[in-house]
Protein backbone atom coordinates (compact mmCIF):
# COMPACT_ATOMS: atom_id res chain seq x y z
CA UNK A 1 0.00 0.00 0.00
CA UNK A 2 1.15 3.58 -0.99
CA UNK A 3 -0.12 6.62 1.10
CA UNK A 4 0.26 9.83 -0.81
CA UNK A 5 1.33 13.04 1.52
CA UNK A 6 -1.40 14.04 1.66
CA UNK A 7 -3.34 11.08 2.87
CA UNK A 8 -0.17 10.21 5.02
CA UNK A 9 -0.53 13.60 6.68
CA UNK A 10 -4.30 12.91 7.69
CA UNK A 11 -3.66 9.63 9.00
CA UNK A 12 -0.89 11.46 11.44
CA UNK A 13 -3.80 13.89 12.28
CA UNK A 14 -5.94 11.20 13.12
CA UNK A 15 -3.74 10.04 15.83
CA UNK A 16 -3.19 13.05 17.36
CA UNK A 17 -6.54 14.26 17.73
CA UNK A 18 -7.37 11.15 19.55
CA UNK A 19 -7.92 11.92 23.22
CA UNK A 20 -5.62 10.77 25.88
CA UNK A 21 -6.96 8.24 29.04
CA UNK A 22 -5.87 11.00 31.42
CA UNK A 23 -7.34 14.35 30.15
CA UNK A 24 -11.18 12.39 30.42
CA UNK A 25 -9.43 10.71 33.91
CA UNK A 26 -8.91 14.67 35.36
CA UNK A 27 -12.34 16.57 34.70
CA UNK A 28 -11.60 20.18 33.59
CA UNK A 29 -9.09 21.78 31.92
CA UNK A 30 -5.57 22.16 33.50
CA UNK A 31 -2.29 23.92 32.44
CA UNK A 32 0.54 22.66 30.12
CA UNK A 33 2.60 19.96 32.01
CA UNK A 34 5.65 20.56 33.40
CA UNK A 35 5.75 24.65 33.02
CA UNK A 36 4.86 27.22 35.14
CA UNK A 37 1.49 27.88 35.41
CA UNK A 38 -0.27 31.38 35.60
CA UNK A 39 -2.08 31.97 38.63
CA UNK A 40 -5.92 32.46 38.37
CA UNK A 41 -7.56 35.81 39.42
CA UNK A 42 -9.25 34.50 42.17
CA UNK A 43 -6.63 32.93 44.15
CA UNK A 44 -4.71 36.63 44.48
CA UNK A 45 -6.11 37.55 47.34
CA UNK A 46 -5.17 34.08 49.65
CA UNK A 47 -2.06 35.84 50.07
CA UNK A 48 -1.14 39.27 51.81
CA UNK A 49 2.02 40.49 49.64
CA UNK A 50 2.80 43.82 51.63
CA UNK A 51 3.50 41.43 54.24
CA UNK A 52 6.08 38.96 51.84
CA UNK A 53 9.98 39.96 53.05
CA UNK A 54 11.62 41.50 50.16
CA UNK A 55 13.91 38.61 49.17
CA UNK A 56 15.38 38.86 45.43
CA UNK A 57 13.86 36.42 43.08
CA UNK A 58 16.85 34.71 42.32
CA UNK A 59 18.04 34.55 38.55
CA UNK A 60 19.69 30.63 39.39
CA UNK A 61 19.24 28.45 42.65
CA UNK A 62 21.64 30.21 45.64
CA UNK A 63 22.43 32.30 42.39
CA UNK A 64 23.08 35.03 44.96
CA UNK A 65 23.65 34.27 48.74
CA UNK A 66 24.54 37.63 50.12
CA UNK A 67 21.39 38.07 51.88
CA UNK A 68 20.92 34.37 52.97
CA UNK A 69 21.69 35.84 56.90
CA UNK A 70 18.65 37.99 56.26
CA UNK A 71 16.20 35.88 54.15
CA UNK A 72 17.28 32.53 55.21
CA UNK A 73 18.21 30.56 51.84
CA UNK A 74 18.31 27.01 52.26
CA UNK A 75 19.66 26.52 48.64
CA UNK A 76 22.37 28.34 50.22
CA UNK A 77 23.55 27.18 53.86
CA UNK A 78 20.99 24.99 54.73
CA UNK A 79 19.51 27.41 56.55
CA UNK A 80 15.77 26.92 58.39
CA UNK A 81 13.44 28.87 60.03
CA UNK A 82 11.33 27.62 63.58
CA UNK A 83 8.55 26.41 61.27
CA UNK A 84 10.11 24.71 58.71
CA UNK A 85 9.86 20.95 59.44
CA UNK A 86 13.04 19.08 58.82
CA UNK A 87 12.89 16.19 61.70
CA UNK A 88 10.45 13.90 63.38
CA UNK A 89 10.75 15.26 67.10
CA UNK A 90 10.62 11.51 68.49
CA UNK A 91 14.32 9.96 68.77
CA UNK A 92 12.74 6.70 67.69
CA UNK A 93 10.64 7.84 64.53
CA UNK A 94 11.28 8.23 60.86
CA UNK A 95 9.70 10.18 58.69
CA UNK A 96 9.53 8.34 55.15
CA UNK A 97 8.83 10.25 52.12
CA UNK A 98 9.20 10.22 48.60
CA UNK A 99 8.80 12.82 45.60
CA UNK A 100 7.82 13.84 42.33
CA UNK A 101 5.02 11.08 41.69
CA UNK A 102 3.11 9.66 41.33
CA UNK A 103 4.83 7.30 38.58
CA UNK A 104 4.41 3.94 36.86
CA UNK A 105 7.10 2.82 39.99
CA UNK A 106 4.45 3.95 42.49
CA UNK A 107 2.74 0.83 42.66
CA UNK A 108 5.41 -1.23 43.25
CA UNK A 109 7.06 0.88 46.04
CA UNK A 110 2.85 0.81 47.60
CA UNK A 111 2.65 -2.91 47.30
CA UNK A 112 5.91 -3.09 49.29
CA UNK A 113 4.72 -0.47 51.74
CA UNK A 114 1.44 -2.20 52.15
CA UNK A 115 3.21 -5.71 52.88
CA UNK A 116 5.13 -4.06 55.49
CA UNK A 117 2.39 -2.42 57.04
CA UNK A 118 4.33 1.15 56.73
CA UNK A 119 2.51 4.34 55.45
CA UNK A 120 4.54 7.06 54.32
CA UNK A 121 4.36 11.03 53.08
CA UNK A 122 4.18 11.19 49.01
CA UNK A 123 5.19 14.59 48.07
CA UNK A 124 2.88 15.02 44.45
CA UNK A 125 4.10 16.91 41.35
CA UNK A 126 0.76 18.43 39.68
CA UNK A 127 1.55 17.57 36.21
CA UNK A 128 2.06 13.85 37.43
CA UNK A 129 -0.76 13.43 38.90
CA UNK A 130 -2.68 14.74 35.56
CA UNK A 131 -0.77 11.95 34.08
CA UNK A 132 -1.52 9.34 36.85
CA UNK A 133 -4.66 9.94 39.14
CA UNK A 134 -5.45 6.17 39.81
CA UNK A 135 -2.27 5.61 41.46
CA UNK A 136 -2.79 8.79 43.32
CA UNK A 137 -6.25 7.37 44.41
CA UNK A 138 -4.88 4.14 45.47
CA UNK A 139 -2.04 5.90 47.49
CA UNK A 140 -4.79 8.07 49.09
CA UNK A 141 -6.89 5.15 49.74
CA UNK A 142 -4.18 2.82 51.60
CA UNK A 143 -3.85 5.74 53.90
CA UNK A 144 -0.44 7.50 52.89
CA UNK A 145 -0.20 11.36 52.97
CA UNK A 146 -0.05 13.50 50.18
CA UNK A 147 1.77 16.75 50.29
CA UNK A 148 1.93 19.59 47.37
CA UNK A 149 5.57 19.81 45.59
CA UNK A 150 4.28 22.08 42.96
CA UNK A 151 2.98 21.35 39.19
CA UNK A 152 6.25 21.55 37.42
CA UNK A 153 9.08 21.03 40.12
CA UNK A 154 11.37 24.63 39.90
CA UNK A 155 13.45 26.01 42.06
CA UNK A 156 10.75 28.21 43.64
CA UNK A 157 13.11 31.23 45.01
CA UNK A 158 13.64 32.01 41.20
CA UNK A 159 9.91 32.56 40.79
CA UNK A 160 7.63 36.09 41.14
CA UNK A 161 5.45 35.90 43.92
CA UNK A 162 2.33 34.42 41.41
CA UNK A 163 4.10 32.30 40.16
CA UNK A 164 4.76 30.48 43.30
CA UNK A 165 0.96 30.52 44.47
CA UNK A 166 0.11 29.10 41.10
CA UNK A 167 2.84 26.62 41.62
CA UNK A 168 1.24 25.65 44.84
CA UNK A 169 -2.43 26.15 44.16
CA UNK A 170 -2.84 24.10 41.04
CA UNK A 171 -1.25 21.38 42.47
CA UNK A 172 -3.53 21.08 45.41
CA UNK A 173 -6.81 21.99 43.50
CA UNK A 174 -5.90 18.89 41.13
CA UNK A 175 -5.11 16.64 43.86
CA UNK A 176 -8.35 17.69 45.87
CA UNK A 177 -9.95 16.88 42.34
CA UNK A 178 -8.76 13.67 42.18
CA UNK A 179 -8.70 12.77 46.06
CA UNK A 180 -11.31 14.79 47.74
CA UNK A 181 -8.45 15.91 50.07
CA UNK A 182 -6.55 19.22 51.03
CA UNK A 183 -3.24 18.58 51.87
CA UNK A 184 -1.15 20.79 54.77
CA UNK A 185 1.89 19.62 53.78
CA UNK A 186 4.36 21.40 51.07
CA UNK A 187 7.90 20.61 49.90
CA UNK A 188 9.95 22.60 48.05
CA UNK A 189 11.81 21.00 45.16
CA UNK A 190 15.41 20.75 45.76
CA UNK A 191 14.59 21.71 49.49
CA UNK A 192 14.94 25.61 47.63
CA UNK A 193 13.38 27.79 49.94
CA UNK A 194 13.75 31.68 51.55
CA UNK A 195 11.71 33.82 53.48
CA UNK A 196 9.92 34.93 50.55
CA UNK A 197 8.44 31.75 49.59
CA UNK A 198 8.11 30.65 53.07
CA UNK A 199 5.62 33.33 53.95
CA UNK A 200 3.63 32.52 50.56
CA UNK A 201 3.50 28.49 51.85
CA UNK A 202 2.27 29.71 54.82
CA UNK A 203 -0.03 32.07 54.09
CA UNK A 204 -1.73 29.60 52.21
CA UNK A 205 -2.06 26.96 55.03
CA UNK A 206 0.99 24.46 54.20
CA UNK A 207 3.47 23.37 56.30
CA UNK A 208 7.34 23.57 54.68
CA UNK A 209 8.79 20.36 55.08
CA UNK A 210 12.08 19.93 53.69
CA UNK A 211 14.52 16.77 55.57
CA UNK A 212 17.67 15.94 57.42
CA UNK A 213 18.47 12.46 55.27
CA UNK A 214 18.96 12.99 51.55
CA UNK A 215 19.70 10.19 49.87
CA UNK A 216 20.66 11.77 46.71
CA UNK A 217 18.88 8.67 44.44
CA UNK A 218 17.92 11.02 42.14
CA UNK A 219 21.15 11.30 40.46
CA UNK A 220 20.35 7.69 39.51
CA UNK A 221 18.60 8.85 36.74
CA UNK A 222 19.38 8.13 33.40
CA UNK A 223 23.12 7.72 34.26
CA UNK A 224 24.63 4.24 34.14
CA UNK A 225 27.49 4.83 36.20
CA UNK A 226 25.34 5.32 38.72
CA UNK A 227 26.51 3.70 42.30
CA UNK A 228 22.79 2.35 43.58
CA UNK A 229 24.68 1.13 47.13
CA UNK A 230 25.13 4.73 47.81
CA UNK A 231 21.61 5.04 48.12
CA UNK A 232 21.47 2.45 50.99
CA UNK A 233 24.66 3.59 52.32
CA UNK A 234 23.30 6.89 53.37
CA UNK A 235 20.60 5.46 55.60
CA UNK A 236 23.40 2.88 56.91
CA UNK A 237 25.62 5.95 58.29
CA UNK A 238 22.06 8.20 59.26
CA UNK A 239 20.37 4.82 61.62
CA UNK A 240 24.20 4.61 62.82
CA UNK A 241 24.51 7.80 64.21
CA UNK A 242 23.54 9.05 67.70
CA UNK A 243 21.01 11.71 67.62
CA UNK A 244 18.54 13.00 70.20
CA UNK A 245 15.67 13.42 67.41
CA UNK A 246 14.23 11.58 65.08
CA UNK A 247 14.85 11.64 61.21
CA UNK A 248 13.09 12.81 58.05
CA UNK A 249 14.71 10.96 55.00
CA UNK A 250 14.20 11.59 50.80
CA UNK A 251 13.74 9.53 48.37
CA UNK A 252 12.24 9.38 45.20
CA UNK A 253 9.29 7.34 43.57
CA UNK A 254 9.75 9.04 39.61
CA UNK A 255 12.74 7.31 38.59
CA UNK A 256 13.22 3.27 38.56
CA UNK A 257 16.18 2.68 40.21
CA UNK A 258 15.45 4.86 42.98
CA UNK A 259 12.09 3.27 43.40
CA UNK A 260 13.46 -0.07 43.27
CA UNK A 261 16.28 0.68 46.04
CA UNK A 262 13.62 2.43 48.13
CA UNK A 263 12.41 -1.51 49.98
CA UNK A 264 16.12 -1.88 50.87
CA UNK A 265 16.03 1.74 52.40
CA UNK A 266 13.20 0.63 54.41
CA UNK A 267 14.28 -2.53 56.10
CA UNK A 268 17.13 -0.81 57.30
CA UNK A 269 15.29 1.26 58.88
CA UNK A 270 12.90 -0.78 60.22
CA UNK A 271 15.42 -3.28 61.38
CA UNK A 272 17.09 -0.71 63.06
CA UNK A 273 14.13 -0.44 65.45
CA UNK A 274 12.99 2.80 63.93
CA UNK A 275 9.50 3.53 64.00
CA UNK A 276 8.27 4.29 59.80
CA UNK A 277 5.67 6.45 59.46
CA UNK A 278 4.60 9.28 57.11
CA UNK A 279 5.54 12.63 58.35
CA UNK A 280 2.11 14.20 59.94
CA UNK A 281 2.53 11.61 62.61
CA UNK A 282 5.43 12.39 63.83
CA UNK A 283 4.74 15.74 64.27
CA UNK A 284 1.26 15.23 65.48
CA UNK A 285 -0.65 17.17 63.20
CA UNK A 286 -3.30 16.94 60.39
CA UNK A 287 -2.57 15.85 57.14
CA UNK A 288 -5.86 17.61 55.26
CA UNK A 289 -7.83 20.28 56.01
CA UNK A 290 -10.65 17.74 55.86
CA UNK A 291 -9.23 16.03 58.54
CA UNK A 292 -11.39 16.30 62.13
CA UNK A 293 -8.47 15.54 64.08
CA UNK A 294 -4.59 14.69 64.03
CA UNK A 295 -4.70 11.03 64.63
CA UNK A 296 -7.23 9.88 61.96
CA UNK A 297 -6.86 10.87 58.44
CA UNK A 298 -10.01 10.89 56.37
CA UNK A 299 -9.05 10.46 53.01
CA UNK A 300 -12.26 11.13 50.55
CA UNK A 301 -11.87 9.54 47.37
CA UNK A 302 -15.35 8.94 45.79
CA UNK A 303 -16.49 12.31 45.27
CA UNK A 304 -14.63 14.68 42.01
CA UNK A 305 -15.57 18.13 43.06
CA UNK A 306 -14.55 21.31 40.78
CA UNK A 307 -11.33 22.33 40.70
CA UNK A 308 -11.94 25.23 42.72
CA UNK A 309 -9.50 28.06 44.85
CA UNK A 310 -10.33 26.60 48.02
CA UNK A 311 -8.05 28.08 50.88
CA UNK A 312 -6.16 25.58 53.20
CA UNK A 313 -9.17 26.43 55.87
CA UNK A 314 -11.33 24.44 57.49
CA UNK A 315 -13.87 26.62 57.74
CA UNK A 316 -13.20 29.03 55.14
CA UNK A 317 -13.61 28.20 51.38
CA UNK A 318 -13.78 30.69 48.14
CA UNK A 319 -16.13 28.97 45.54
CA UNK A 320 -14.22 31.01 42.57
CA UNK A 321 -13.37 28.61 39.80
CA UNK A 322 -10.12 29.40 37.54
CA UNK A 323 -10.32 29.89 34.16
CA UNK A 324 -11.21 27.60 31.96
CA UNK A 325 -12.46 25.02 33.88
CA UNK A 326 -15.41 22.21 32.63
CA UNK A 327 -15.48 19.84 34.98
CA UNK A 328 -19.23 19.59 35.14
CA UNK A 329 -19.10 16.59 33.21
CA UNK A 330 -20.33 13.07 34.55
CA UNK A 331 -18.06 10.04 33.92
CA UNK A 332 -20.65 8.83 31.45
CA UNK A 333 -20.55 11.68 29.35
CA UNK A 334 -16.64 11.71 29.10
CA UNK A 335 -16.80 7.64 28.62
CA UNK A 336 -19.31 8.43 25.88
CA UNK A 337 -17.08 11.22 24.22
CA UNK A 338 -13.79 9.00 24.38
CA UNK A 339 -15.67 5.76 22.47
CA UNK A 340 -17.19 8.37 20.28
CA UNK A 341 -13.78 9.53 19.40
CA UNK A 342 -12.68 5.98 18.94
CA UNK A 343 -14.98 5.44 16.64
CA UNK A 344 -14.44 7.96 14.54
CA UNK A 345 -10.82 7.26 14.71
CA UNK A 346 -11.22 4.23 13.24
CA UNK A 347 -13.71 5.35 10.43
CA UNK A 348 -11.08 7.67 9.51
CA UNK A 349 -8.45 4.89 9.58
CA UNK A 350 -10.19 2.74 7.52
CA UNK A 351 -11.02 5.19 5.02
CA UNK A 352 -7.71 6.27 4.64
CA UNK A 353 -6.22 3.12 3.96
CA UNK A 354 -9.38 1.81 1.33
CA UNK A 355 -8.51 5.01 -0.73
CA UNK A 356 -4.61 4.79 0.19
CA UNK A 357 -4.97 1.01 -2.01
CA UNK A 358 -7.10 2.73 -4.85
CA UNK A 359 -4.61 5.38 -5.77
């Protein structure tokens, strides 16, 4: 058979106009993956900016640490603030958490989890969970926390002000979309925080958590050379050490050997006598705003409410919707308009190849 350009070119378009599982998984309409969102109008006013401390938006990560003594940079000296959360307080706890899921290497690492009878903290990237709400469901459902770590995982210090809230705000309106649940919890990626972004995470009701165990699997990605005993090594020398608190490791759930390593990271632990758990329970506190106390999360998975600018308040919610949202349709209607699409994709298919064999 012999498809002309032209003909060749349709089928092409034919492919691409098929929809995609995910966008009828996610109801409404969300920004591009894995770029900076723009904040919508209505979620300006969760933040008071004459009250933001002046810190430079940075052109690079700890691009400039002059100030770090004033605005307290951890890109640049590790430097934290009374609120930021780095530790479990308890000598004998661990905090476990992992970022920038969910991922196709989720399951495994919850299958693990759930055979060990451990829950953890999963720090979400917005754009992944676009990509993979039934995983997100399932970690909801088997009782794991979820925390924000933005939609497209920059350093946030080089951001404006907006930027950061929509960084922050689209992330937890799609995983309350998806999950029913607020979280309290944020995480900066690459633990890049000042005093400038603090105040914007806390204005809006989160928690920064960053860590005191890093075990750097990350740089396992893509690179062969890659030394996957270091990963394990680092929670060897961290369960070894004396310290009166307990600890708050990182690891990372996007990339596979990571993921895979992440078991081995937890039997140390645990056979160390540590106590696993995610990292709201250690500290003591609620993981959602929808949660009635500290000691009971109620994860709420069956509903798929609007993606709406809902402040981190349990009592106080705006019902402003951001732009361009449709999310008012049932899961009928979207089944309906995927088969109808897959029809029509393979009408066109077939007609393109009966007239592709003519000519």
């Amino acid at each position: 058979m012999y498809l002309t350009p032209s003909l060749s070119a349709l089928f092409v378009t034919a492919l691409f106009v098929f929809p995609s599982p995910s966008a009828a998984d996610v109801p409404g309409q969300w920004p591009p993956l894995d770029q900076t969102p723009s904040l919508a109008p209505q979620w300006a006013a969760l933040v008071n900016v004459s009250s933001i401390p002046n810190a430079p938006v940075q052109k690079k990560a700890a691009g400039d640490c002059s100030q770090t003594a004033v605005y307290c940079n951890w890109s640049c000296d590790n430097c934290k603030r009374p609120g930021d959360v780095t530790i479990c307080p308890g000598q004998n706890d661990w905090g476990i958490s992992y970022d920038d899921g969910p991922s196709t290497y989720t399951p495994a690492l919850l299958d693990y989890l759930k055979k060990n009878n451990v829950t953890a903290t999963f720090f979400i990237i917005g754009s992944r969970a676009f990509e993979n709400p039934d995983i997100l469901k399932r970690t909801v459902a088997e009782g794991h926390q979820i925390g924000v770590h933005t939609w497209s995982h920059p350093y946030l210090t080089t951001l404006t002000n907006e930027q950061i809230m929509a960084e922050l705000k689209w992330t937890e309106t799609i995983i309350k979309t998806i999950t029913g649940i607020t979280p309290l919890y944020m995480r900066p990626p690459y633990g890049d925080v000042d005093d400038r972004v603090r105040s914007i995470a806390n204005q809006m009701g989160y928690k920064v958590t960053i860590w005191d165990v890093d075990t750097n699997d990350w740089l396992s990605d893509n690179n062969p050379k890659f030394n996957r005993a270091s990963i394990t090594n680092v929670i060897k020398k961290a369960v070894a050490k004396k310290s009166p608190t307990g600890h708050i490791s990182l690891e990372h759930d996007l990339y596979p050997v990571a993921a895979a390593e992440a078991p081995k990271a937890l039997d140390i632990i645990l056979k160390a006598g540590f106590a696993a758990k995610p990292v709201g329970t250690c500290l003591g506190t609620k993981f959602y705003v929808e949660d009635s106390n500290s000691t009971t999360p109620t994860p709420i998975i069956n509903s798929t409410p609007t993606p709406s600018a809902t402040t981190n308040s349990a009592t106080e919610t705006t019902s402003a919707v951001p732009t361009a949202t449709d999310s008012s349709q049932s899961d009928a209607s979207l089944s309906t308009d995927y088969l109808s699409s897959f029809a029509l994709f393979v009408t066109s298919t077939f007609c393109i190849m009966f007239f592709g064999l003519i000519i």
